[in-house]
C-alpha atoms as a PDB file:
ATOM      1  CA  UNK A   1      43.665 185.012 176.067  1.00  0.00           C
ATOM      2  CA  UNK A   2      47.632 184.602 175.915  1.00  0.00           C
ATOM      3  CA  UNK A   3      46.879 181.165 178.422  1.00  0.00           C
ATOM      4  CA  UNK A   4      44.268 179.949 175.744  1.00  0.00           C
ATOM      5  CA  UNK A   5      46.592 180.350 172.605  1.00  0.00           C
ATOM      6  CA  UNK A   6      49.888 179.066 175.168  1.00  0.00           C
ATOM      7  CA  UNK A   7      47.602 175.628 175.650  1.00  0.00           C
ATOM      8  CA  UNK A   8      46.913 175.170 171.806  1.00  0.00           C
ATOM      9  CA  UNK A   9      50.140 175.477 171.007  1.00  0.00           C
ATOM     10  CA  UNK A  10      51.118 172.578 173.435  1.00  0.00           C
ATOM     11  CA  UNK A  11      48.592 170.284 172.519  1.00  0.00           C
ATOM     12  CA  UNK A  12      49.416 170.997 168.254  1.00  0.00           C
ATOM     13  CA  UNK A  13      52.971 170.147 169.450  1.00  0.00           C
ATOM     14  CA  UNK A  14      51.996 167.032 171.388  1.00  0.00           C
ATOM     15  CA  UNK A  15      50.328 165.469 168.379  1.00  0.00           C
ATOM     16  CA  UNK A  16      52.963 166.268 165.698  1.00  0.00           C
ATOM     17  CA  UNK A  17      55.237 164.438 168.279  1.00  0.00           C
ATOM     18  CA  UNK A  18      52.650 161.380 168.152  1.00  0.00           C
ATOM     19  CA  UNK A  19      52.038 161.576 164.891  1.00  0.00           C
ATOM     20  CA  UNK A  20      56.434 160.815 164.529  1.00  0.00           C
ATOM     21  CA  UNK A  21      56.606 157.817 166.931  1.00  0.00           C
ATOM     22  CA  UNK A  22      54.097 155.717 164.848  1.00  0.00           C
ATOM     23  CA  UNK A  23      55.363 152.794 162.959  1.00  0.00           C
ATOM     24  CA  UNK A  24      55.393 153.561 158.815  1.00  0.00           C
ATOM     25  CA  UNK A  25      53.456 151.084 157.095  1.00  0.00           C
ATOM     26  CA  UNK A  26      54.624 148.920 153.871  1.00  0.00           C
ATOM     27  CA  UNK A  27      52.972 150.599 150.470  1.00  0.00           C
ATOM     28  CA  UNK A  28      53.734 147.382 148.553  1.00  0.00           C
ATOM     29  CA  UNK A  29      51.016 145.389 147.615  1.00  0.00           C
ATOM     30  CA  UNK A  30      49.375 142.647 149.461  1.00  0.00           C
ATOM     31  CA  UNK A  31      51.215 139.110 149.762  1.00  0.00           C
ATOM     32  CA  UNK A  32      54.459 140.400 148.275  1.00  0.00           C
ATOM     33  CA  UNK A  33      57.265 140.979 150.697  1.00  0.00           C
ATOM     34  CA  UNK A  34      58.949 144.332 150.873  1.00  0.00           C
ATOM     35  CA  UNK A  35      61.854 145.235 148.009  1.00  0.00           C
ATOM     36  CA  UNK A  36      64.980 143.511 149.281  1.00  0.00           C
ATOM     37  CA  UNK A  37      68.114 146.372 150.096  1.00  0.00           C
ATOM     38  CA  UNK A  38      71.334 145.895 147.260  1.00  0.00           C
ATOM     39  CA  UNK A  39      74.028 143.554 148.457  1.00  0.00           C
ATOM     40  CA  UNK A  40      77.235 145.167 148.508  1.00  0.00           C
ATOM     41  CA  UNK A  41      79.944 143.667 146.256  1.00  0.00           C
ATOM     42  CA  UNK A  42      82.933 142.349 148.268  1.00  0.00           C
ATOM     43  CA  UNK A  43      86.218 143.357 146.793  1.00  0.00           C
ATOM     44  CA  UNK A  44      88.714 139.868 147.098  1.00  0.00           C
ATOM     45  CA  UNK A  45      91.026 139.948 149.841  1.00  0.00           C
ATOM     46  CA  UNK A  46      94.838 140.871 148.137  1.00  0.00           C
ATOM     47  CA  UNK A  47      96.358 137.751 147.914  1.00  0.00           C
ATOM     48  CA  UNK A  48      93.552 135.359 147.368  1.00  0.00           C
ATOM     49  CA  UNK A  49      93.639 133.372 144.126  1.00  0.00           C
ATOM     50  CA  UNK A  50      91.102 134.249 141.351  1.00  0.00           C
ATOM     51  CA  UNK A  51      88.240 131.405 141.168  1.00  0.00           C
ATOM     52  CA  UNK A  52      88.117 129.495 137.967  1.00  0.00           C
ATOM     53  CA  UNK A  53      86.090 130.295 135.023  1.00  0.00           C
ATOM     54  CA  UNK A  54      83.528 127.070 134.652  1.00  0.00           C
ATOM     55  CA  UNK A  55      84.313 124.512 131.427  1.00  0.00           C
ATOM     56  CA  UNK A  56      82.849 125.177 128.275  1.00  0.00           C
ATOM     57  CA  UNK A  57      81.419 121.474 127.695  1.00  0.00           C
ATOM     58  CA  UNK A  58      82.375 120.620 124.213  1.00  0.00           C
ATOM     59  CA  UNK A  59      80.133 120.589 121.229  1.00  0.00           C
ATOM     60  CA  UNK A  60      78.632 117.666 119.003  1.00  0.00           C
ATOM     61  CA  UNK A  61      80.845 118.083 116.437  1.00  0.00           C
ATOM     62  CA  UNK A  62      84.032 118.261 118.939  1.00  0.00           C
ATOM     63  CA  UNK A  63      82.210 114.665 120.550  1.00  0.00           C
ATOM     64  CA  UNK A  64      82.413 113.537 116.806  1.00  0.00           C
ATOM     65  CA  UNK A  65      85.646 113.944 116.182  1.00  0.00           C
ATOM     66  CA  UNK A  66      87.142 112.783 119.761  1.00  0.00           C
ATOM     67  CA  UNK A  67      85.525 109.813 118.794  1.00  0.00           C
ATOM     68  CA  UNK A  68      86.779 109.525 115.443  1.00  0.00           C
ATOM     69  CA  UNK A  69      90.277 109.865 116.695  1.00  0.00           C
ATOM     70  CA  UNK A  70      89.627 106.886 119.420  1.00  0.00           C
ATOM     71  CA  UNK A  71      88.783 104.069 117.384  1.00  0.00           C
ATOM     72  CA  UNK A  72      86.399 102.719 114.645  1.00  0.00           C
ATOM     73  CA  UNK A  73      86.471 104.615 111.436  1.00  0.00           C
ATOM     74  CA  UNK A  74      88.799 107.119 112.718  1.00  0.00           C
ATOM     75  CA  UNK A  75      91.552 104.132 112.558  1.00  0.00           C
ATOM     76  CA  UNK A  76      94.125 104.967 109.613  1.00  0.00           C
ATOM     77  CA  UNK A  77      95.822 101.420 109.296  1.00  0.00           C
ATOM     78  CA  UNK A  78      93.472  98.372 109.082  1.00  0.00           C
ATOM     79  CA  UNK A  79      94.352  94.610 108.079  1.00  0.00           C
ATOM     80  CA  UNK A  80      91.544  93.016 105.583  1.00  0.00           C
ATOM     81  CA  UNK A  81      91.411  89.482 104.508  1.00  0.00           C
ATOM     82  CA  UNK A  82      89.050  87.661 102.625  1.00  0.00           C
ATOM     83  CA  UNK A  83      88.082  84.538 101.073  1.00  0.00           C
ATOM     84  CA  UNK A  84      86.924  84.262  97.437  1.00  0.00           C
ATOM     85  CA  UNK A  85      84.628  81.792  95.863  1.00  0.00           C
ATOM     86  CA  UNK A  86      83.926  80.933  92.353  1.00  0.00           C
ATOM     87  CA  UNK A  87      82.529  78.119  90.199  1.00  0.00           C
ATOM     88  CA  UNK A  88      81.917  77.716  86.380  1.00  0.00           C
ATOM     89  CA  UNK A  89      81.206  74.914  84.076  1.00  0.00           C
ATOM     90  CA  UNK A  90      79.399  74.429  80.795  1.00  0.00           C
ATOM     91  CA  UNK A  91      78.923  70.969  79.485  1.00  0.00           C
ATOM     92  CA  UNK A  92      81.583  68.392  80.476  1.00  0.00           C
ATOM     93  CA  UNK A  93      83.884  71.368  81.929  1.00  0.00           C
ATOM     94  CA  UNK A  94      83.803  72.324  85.356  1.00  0.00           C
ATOM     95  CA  UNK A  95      86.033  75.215  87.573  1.00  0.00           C
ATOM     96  CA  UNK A  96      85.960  75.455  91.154  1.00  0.00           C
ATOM     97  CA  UNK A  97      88.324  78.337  92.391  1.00  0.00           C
ATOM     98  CA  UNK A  98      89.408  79.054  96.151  1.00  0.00           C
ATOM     99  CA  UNK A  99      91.568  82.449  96.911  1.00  0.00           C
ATOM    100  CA  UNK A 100      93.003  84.180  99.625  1.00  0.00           C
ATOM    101  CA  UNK A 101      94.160  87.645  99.221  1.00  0.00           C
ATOM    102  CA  UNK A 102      95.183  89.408 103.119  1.00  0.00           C
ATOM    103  CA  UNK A 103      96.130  92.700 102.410  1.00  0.00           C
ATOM    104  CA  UNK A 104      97.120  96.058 104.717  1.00  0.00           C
ATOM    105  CA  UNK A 105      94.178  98.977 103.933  1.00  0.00           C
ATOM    106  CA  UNK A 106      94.846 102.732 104.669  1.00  0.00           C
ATOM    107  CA  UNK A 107      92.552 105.448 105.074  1.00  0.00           C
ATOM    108  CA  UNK A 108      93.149 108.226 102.994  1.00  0.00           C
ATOM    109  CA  UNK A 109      89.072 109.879 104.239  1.00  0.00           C
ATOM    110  CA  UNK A 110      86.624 108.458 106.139  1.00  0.00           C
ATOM    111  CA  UNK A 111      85.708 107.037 103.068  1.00  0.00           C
ATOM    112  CA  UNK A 112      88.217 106.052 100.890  1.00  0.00           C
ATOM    113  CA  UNK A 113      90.858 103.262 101.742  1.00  0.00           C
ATOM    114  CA  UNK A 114      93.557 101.784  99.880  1.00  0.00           C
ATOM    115  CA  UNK A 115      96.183  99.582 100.351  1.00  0.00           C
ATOM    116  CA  UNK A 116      98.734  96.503  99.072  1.00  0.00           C
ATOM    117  CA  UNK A 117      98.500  92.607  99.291  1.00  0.00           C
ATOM    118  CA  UNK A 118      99.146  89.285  98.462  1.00  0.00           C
ATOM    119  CA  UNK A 119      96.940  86.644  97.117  1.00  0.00           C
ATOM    120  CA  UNK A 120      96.697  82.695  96.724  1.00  0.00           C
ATOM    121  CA  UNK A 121      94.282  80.776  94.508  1.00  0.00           C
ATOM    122  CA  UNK A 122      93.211  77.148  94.214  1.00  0.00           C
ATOM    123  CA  UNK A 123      91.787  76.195  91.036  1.00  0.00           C
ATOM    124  CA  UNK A 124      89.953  72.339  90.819  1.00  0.00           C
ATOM    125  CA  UNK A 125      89.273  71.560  86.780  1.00  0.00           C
ATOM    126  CA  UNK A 126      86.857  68.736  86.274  1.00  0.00           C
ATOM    127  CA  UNK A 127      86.429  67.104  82.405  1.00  0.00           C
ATOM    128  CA  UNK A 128      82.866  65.094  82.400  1.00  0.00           C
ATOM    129  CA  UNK A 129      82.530  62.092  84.704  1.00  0.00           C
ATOM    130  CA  UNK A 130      85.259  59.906  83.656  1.00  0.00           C
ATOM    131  CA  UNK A 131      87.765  62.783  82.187  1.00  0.00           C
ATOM    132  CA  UNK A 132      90.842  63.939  83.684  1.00  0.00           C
ATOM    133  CA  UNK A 133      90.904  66.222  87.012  1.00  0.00           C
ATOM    134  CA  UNK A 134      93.701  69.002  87.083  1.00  0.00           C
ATOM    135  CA  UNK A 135      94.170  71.389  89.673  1.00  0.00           C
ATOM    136  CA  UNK A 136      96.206  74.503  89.975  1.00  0.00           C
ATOM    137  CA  UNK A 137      97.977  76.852  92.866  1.00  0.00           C
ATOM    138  CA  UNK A 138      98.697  80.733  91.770  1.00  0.00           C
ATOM    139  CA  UNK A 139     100.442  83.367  93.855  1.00  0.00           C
ATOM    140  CA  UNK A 140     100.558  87.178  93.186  1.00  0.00           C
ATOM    141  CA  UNK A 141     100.207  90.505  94.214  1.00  0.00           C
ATOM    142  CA  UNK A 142      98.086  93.211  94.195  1.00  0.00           C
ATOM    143  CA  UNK A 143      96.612  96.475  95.080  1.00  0.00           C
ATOM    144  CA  UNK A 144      92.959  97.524  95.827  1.00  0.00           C
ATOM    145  CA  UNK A 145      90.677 100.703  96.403  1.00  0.00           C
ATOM    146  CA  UNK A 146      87.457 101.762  98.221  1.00  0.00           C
ATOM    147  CA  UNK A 147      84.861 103.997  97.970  1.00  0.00           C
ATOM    148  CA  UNK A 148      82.039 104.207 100.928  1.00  0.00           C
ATOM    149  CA  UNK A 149      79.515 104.721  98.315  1.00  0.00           C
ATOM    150  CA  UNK A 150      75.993 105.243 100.882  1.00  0.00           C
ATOM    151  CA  UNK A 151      75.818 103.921 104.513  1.00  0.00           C
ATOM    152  CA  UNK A 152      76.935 100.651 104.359  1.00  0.00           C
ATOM    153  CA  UNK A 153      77.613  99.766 100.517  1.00  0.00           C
ATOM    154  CA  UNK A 154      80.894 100.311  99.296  1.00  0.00           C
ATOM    155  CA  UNK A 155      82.615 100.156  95.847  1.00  0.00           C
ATOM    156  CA  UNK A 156      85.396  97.916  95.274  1.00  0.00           C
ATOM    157  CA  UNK A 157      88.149  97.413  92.635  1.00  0.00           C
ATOM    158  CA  UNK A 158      92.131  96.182  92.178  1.00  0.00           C
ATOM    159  CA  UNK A 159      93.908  94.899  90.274  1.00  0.00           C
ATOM    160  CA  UNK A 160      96.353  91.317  90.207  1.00  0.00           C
ATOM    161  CA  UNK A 161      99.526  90.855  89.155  1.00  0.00           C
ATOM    162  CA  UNK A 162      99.836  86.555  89.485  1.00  0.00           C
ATOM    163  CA  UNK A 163     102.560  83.887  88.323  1.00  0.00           C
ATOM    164  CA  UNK A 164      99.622  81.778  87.404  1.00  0.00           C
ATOM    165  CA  UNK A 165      98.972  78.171  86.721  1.00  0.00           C
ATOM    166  CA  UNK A 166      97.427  77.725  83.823  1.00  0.00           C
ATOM    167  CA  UNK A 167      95.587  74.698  81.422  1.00  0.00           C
ATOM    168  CA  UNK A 168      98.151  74.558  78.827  1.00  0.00           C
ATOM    169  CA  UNK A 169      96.167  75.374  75.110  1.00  0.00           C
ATOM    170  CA  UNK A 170      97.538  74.186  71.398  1.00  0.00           C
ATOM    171  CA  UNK A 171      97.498  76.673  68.382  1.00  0.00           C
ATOM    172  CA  UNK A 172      93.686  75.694  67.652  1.00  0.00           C
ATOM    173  CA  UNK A 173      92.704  76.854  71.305  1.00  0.00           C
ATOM    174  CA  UNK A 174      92.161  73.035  72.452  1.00  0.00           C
ATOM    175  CA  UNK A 175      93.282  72.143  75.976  1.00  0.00           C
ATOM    176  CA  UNK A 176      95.971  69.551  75.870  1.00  0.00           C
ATOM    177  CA  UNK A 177      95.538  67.799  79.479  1.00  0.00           C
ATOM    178  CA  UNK A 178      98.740  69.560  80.444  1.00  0.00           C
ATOM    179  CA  UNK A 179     100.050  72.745  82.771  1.00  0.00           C
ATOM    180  CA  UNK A 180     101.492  75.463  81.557  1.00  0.00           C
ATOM    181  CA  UNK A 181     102.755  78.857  84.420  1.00  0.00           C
ATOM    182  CA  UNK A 182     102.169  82.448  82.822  1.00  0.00           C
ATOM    183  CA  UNK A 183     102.128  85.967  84.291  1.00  0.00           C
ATOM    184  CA  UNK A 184      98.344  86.977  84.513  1.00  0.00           C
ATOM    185  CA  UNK A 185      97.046  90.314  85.082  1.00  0.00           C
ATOM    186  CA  UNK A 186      93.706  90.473  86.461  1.00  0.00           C
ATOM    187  CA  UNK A 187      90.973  93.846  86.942  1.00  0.00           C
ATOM    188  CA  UNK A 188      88.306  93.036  89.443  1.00  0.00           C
ATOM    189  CA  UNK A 189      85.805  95.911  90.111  1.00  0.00           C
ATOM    190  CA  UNK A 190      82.239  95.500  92.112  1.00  0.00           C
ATOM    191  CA  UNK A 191      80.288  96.436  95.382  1.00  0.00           C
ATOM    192  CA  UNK A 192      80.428  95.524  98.793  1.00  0.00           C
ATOM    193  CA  UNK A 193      78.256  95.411 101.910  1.00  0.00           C
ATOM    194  CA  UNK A 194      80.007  95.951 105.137  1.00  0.00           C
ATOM    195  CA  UNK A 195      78.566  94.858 108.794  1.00  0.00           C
ATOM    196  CA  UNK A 196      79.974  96.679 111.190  1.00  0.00           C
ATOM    197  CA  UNK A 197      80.848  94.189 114.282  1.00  0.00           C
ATOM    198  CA  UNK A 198      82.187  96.505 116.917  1.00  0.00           C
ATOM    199  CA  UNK A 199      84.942  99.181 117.202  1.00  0.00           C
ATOM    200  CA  UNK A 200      87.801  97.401 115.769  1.00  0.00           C
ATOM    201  CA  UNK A 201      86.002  94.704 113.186  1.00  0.00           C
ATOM    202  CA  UNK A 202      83.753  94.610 110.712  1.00  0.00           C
ATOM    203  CA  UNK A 203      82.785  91.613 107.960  1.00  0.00           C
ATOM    204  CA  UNK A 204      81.819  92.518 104.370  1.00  0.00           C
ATOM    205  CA  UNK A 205      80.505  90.334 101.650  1.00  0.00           C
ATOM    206  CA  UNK A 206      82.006  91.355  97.749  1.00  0.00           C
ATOM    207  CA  UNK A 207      80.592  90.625  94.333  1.00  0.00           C
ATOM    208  CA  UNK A 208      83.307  91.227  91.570  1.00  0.00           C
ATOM    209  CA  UNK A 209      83.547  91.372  88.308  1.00  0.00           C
ATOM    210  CA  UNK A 210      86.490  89.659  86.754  1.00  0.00           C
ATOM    211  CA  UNK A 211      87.294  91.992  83.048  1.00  0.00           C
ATOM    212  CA  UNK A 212      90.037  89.309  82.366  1.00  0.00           C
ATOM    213  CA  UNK A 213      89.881  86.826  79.369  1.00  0.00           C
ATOM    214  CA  UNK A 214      88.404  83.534  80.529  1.00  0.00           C
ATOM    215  CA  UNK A 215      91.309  81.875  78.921  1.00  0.00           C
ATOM    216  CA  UNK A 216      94.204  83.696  80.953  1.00  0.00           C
ATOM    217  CA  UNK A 217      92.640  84.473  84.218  1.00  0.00           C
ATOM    218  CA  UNK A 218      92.403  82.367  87.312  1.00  0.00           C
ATOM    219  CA  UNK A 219      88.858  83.854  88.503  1.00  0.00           C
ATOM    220  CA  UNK A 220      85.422  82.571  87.329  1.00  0.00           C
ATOM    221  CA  UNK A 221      82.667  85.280  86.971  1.00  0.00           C
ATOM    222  CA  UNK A 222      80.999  86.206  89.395  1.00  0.00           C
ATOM    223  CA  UNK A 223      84.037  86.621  92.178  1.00  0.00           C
ATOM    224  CA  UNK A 224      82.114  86.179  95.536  1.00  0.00           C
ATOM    225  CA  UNK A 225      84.289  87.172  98.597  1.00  0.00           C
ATOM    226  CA  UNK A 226      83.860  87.005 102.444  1.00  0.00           C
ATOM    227  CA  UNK A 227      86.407  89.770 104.042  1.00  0.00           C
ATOM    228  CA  UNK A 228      87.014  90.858 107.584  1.00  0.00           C
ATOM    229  CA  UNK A 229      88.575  94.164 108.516  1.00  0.00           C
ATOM    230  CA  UNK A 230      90.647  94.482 111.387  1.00  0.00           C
ATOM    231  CA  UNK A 231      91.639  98.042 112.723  1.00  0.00           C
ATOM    232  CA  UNK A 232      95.041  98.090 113.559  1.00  0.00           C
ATOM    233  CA  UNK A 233      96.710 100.293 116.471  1.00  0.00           C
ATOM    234  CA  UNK A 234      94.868 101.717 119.827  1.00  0.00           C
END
């Protein structure tokens, strides 16, 4: 009896001992791989310099004004010169005017600019067919003011200070054929497109109104003027 209950005992012990050799299956599910063991963190070696933090990359609004700053609009100084047009005649009276007026703009915003100049005019008078042909050369100064009004339109005005050449008039406000040089002051107020032409340049077309009398001004109504602007500076 003790031989019987010595040989179970052996063979119990034999396959608990079996039963700890064999291999332990994975318990995760089919087709996913086993859970991966935590990476240790590696402290940094004393004396090893601290990487970088990466660069914030800037924002739209930082882009805008980088670019505002480098050229275009964001120029303060810019030199504007134009040519002015004008023509008028009723019966056997004819004036054809020719001005130019360069001037130095500033920018006080983005969209307001003023600035100084000086201006030149040309004036041709014609009397009918066979009448006398005077003409006239006026130089003065002035100052002038924008307002970017919606995308490309733009309001204009200044105002002209000018040792003028005038037609000389008699007491009953008849021309007498001759010349006569007075100081004329001159509003001019209006709107403007401007065509942008690349960073630095841009062309705008102007159609004033001249508030002056007609008999002490040196503008015809409308005042049509070509101007290019010129950004000064890098």
């Amino acid at each position: 009896m003790k031989k019987t209950l010595f040989l179970a005992a052996l063979l119990l012990a034999a396959a608990a001992a079996r039963a700890q050799d064999k291999p332990v299956l994975n318990s995760a599910p089919p087709g996913l791989p086993p859970p991966a063991a935590p990476v240790p963190e590696v402290a940094p070696q004393p004396g090893t310099p601290a990487r970088p933090p990466a660069p914030e990359l800037p924002s739209n609004r930082d882009a805008r004004q980088a670019g505002a700053t480098s050229g275009g609009i964001g120029k303060k100084l810019f030199l504007y010169t134009n040519l002015g047009l004008g023509y008028r005649g009723y019966d056997d009276y004819s004036q054809f005017s020719v001005s130019l007026a360069p001037a130095i703009g500033y920018r006080l915003t983005e969209r307001v600019a003023v600035g100084p100049g000086i201006s030149y005019a040309y004036n041709n008078y014609s009397f009918g067919n066979n009448g006398p042909s005077l003409n006239t050369s006026s130089v003065g100064v002035k100052v002038f003011g924008q307002v970017q009004v919606v995308d490309q339109f733009f309001a204009h005005a200044e105002y002209e200070v000018t040792r003028a050449e005038l037609l000389e008039i008699d007491n009953r406000g008849f021309l007498t054929g001759g010349k006569v040089q007075r100081r004329a002051e001159t509003p001019l107020a209006g709107v403007g497109y401007r065509n942008q032409l690349g960073e630095r340049m841009a062309a705008d077309v102007l159609f004033l109104y001249n508030f002056a009398s007609p008999r002490s001004t040196i503008y015809t109504n409308p005042v049509v003027r070509f101007c290019f602007l010129f950004n000064l500076g890098r």
